[in-house]
C-alpha atoms as a PDB file:
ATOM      1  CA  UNK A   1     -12.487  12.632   3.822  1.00  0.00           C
ATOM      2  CA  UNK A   2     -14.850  13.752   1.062  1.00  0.00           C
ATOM      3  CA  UNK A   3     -16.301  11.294  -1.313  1.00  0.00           C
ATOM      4  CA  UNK A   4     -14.840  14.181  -4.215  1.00  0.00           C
ATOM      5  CA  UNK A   5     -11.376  13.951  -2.146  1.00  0.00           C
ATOM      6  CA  UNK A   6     -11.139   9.947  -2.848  1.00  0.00           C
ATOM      7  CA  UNK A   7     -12.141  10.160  -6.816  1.00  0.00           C
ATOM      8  CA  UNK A   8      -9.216  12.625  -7.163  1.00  0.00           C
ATOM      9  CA  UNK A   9      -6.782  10.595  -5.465  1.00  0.00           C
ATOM     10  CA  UNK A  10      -8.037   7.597  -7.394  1.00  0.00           C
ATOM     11  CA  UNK A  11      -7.514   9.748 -10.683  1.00  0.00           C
ATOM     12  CA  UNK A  12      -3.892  10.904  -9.562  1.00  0.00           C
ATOM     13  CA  UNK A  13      -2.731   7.893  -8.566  1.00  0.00           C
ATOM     14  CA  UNK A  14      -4.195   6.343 -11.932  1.00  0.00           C
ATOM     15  CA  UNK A  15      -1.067   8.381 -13.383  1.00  0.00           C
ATOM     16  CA  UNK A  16       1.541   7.418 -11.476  1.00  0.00           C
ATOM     17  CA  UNK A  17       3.408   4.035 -12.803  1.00  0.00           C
ATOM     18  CA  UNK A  18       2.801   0.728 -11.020  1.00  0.00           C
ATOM     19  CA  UNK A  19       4.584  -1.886  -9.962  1.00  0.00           C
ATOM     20  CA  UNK A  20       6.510  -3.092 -13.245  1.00  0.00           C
ATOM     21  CA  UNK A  21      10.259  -4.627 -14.232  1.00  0.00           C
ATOM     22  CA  UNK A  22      11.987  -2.171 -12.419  1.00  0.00           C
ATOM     23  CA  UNK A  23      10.805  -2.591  -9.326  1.00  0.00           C
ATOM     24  CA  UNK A  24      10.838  -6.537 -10.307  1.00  0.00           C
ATOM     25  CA  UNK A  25      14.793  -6.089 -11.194  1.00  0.00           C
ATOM     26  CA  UNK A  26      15.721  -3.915  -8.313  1.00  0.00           C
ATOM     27  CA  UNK A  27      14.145  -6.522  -6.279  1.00  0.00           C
ATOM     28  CA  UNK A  28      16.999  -9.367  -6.736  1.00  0.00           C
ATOM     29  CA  UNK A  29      19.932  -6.990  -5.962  1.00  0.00           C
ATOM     30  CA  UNK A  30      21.373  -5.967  -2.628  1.00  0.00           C
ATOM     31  CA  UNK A  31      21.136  -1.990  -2.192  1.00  0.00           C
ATOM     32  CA  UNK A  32      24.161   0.047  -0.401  1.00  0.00           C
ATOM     33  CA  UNK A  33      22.479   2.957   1.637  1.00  0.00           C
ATOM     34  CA  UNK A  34      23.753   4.713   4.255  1.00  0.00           C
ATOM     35  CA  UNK A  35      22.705   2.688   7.460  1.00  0.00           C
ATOM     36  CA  UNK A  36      22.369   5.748   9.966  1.00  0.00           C
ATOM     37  CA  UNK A  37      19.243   5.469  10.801  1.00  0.00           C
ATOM     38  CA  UNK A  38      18.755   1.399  10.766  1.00  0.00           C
ATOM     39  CA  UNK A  39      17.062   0.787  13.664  1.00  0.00           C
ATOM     40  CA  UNK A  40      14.164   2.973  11.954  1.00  0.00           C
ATOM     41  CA  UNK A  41      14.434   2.147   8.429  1.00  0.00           C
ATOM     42  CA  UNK A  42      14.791  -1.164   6.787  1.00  0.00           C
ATOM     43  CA  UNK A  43      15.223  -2.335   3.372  1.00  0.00           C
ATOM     44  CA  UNK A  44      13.711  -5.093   1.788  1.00  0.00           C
ATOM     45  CA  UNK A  45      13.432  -5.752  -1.989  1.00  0.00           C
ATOM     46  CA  UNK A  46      14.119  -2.419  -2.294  1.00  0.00           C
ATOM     47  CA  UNK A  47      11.199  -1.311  -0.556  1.00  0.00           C
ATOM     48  CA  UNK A  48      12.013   1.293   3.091  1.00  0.00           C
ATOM     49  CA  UNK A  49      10.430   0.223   6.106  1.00  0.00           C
ATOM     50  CA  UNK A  50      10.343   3.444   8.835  1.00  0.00           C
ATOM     51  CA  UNK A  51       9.064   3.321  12.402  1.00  0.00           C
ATOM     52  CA  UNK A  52       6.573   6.169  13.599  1.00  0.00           C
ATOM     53  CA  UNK A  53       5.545   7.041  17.065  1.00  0.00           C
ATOM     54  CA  UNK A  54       1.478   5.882  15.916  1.00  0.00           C
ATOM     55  CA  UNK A  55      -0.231   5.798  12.914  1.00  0.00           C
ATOM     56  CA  UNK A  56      -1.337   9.529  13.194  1.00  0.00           C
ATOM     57  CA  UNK A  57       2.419  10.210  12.100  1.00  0.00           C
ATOM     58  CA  UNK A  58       3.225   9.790   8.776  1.00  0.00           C
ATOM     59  CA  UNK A  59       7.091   8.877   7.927  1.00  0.00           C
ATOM     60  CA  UNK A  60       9.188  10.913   6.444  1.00  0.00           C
ATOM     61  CA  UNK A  61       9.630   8.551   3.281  1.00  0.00           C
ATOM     62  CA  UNK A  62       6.221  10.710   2.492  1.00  0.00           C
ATOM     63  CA  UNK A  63       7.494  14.176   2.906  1.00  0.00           C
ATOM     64  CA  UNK A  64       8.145  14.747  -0.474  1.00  0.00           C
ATOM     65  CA  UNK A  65       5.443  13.029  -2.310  1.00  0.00           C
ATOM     66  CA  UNK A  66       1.831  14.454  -3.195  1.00  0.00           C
ATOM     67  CA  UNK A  67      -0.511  15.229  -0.837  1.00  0.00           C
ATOM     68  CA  UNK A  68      -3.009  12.671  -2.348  1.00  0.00           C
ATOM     69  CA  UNK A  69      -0.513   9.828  -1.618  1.00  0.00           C
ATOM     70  CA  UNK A  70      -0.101  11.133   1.951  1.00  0.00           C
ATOM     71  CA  UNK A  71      -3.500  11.286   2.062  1.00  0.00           C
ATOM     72  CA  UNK A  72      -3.617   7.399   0.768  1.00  0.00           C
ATOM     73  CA  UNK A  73      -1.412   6.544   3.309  1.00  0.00           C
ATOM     74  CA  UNK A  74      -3.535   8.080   6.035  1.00  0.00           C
ATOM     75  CA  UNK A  75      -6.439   6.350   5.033  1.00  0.00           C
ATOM     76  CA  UNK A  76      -4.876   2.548   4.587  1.00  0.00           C
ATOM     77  CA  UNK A  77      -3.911   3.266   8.277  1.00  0.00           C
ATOM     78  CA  UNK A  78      -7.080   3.917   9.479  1.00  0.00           C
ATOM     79  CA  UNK A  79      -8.658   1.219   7.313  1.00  0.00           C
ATOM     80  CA  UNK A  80      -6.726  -2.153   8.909  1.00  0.00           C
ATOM     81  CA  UNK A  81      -9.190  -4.359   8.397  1.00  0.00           C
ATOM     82  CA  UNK A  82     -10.907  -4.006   5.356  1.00  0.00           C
ATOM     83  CA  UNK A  83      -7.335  -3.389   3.468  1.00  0.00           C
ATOM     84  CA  UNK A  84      -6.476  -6.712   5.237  1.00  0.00           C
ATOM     85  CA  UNK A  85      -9.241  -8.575   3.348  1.00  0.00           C
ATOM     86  CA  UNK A  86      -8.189  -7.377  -0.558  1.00  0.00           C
ATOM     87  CA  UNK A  87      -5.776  -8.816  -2.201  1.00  0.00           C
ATOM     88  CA  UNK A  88      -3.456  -6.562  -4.278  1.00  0.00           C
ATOM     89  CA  UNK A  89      -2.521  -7.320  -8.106  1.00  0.00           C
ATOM     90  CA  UNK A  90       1.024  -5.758  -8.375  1.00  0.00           C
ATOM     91  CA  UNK A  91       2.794  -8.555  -7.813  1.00  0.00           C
ATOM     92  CA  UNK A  92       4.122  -7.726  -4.490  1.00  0.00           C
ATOM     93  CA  UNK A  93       3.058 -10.942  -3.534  1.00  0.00           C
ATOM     94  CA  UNK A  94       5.607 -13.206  -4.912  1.00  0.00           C
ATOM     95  CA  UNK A  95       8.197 -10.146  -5.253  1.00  0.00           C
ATOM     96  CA  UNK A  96       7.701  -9.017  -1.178  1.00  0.00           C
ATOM     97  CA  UNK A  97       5.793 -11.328  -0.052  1.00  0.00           C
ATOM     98  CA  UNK A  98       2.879  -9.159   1.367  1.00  0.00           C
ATOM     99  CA  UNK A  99      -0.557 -10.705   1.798  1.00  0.00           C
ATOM    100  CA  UNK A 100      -3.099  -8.590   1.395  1.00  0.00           C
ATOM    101  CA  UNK A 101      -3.050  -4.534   0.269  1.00  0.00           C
ATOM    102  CA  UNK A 102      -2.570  -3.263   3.838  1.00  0.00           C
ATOM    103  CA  UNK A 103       1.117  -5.213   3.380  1.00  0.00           C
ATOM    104  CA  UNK A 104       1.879  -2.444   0.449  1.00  0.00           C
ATOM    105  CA  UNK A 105       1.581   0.484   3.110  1.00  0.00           C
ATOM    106  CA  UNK A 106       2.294  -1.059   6.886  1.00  0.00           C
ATOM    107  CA  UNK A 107       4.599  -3.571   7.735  1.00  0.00           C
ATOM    108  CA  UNK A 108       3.846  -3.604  11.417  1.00  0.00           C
ATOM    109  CA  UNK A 109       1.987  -2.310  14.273  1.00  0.00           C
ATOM    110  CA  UNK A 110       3.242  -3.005  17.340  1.00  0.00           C
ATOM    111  CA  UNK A 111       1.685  -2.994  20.759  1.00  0.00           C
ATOM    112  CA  UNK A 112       2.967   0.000  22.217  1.00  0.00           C
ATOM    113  CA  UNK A 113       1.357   1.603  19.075  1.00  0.00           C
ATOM    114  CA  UNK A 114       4.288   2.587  17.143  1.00  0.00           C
ATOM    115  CA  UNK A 115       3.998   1.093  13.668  1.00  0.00           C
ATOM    116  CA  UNK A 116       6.262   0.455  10.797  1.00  0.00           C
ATOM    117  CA  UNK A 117       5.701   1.723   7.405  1.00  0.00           C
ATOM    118  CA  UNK A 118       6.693   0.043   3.890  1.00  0.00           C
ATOM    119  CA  UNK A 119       7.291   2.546   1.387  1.00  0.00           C
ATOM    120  CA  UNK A 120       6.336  -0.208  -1.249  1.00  0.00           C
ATOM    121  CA  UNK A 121       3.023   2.188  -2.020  1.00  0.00           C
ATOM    122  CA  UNK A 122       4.952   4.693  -2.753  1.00  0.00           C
ATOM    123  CA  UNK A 123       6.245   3.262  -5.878  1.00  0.00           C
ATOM    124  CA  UNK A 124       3.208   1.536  -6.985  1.00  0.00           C
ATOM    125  CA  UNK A 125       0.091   2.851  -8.515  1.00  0.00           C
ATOM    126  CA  UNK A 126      -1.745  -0.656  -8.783  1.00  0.00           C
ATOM    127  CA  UNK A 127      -1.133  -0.232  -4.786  1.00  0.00           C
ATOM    128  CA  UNK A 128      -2.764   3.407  -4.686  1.00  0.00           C
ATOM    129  CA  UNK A 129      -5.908   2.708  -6.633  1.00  0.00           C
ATOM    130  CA  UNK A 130      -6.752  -0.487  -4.988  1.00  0.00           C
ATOM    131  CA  UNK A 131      -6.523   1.288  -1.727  1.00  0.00           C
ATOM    132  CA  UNK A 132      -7.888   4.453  -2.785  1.00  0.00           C
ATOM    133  CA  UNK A 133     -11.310   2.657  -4.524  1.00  0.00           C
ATOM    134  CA  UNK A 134     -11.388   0.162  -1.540  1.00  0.00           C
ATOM    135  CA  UNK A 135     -11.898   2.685   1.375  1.00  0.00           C
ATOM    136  CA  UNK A 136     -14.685   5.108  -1.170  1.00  0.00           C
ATOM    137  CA  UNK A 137     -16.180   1.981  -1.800  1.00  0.00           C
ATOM    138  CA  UNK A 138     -16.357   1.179   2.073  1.00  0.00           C
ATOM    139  CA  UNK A 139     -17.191   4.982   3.100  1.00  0.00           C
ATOM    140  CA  UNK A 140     -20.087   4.633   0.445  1.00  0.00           C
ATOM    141  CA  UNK A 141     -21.126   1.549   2.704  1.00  0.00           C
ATOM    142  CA  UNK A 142     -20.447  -0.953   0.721  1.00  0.00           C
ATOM    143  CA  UNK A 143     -19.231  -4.498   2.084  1.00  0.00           C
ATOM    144  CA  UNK A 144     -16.163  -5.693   2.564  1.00  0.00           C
ATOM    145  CA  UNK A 145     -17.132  -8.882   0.618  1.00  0.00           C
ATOM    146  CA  UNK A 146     -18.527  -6.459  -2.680  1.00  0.00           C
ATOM    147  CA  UNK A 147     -15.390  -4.725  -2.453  1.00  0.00           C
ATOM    148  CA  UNK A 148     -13.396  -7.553  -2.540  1.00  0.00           C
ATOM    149  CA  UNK A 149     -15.450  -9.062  -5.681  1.00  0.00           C
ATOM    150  CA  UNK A 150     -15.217  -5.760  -7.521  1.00  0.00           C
ATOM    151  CA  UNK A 151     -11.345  -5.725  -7.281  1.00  0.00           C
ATOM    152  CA  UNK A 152     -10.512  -9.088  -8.266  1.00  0.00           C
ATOM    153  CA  UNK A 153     -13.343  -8.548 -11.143  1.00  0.00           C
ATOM    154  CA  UNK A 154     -11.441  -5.330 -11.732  1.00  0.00           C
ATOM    155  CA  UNK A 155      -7.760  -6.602 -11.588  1.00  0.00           C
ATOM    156  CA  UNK A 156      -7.856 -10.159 -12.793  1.00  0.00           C
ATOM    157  CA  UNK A 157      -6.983  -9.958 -16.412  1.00  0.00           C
ATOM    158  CA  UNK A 158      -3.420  -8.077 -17.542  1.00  0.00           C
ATOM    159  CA  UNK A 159      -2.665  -7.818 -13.745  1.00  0.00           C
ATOM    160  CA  UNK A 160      -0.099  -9.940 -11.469  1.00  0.00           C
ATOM    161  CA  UNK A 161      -0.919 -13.127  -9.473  1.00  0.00           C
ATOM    162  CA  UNK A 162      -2.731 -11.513  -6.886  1.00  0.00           C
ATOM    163  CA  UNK A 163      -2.125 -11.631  -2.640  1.00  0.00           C
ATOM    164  CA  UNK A 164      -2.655 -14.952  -1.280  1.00  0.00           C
ATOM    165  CA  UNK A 165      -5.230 -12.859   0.727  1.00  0.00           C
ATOM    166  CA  UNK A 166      -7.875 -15.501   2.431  1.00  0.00           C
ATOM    167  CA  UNK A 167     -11.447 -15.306   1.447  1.00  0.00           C
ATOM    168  CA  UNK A 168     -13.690 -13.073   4.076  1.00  0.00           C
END
């Protein structure tokens, strides 16, 4: 993905809302959806969770949002490691209990290389920009340790607690 590709998304996702008292008071109530496809999709604090043959296939939570979100999406799944290592600022940490910013996209990958998708991104644009600015920042080859510094610099005034991500 071009380096002009990844300052768009980071301006579109700049737009979209993040993380704020609605998501915080959907959060605390049970939701009533139709369970047909449960062993696929869960729901937690409101957020989906959906299962996908690898992380190549995107789930269908996605189908309908912008291409620069799918595109997000893509990249946090092809960027494990370094997403693993910076915290996120939206609060998800207290509200969903994710550790780290890869938590706000995947929920799980499992062995036989399926993984499980959160939809919490989706909703979030504190989420999308730390994402989207972490893996520029990473393609431009900076460290994982300077991209971690110039998020929390970034995000730690008029943002939530952040991740209880450990130190790299």
């Amino acid at each position: 993905m071009t380096k002009s590709r990844f300052i768009t998304i980071v301006l579109a996702t700049s737009m979209i809302s993040g993380c704020g008292n609605e998501s915080k008071e959907s959060s605390g109530s049970k939701r009533t959806e139709a369970t047909q496809h449960e062993e696929q999709q869960q729901h937690t604090l409101g957020d989906k969770r959906e299962e996908t043959k690898n992380s190549e296939t995107l789930p269908s939570f996605l189908s309908d949002k912008p291409k620069d979100m799918q595109l997000i999406y893509a990249a946090a799944a092809k960027h494990q490691t370094l997403l693993e290592n910076i915290p996120c600022y939206c609060g998800c940490g207290e509200e969903a209990n994710h550790q780290n910013n890869y938590d706000c996209f995947i929920f799980e990958n499992r062995e036989n290389g399926s993984v499980t998708w959160d939809d919490h991104g989706t909703k979030c644009g504190v989420c999308l920009e730390i994402a989207a600015q972490a893996v520029v920042d990473y393609s431009k080859g900076k460290s994982i340790e300077d991209i971690r510094q110039e998020i929390d610099d970034k995000y730690k005034e008029g943002y939530a607690t952040p991740t209880p991500t450990p130190e790299v």
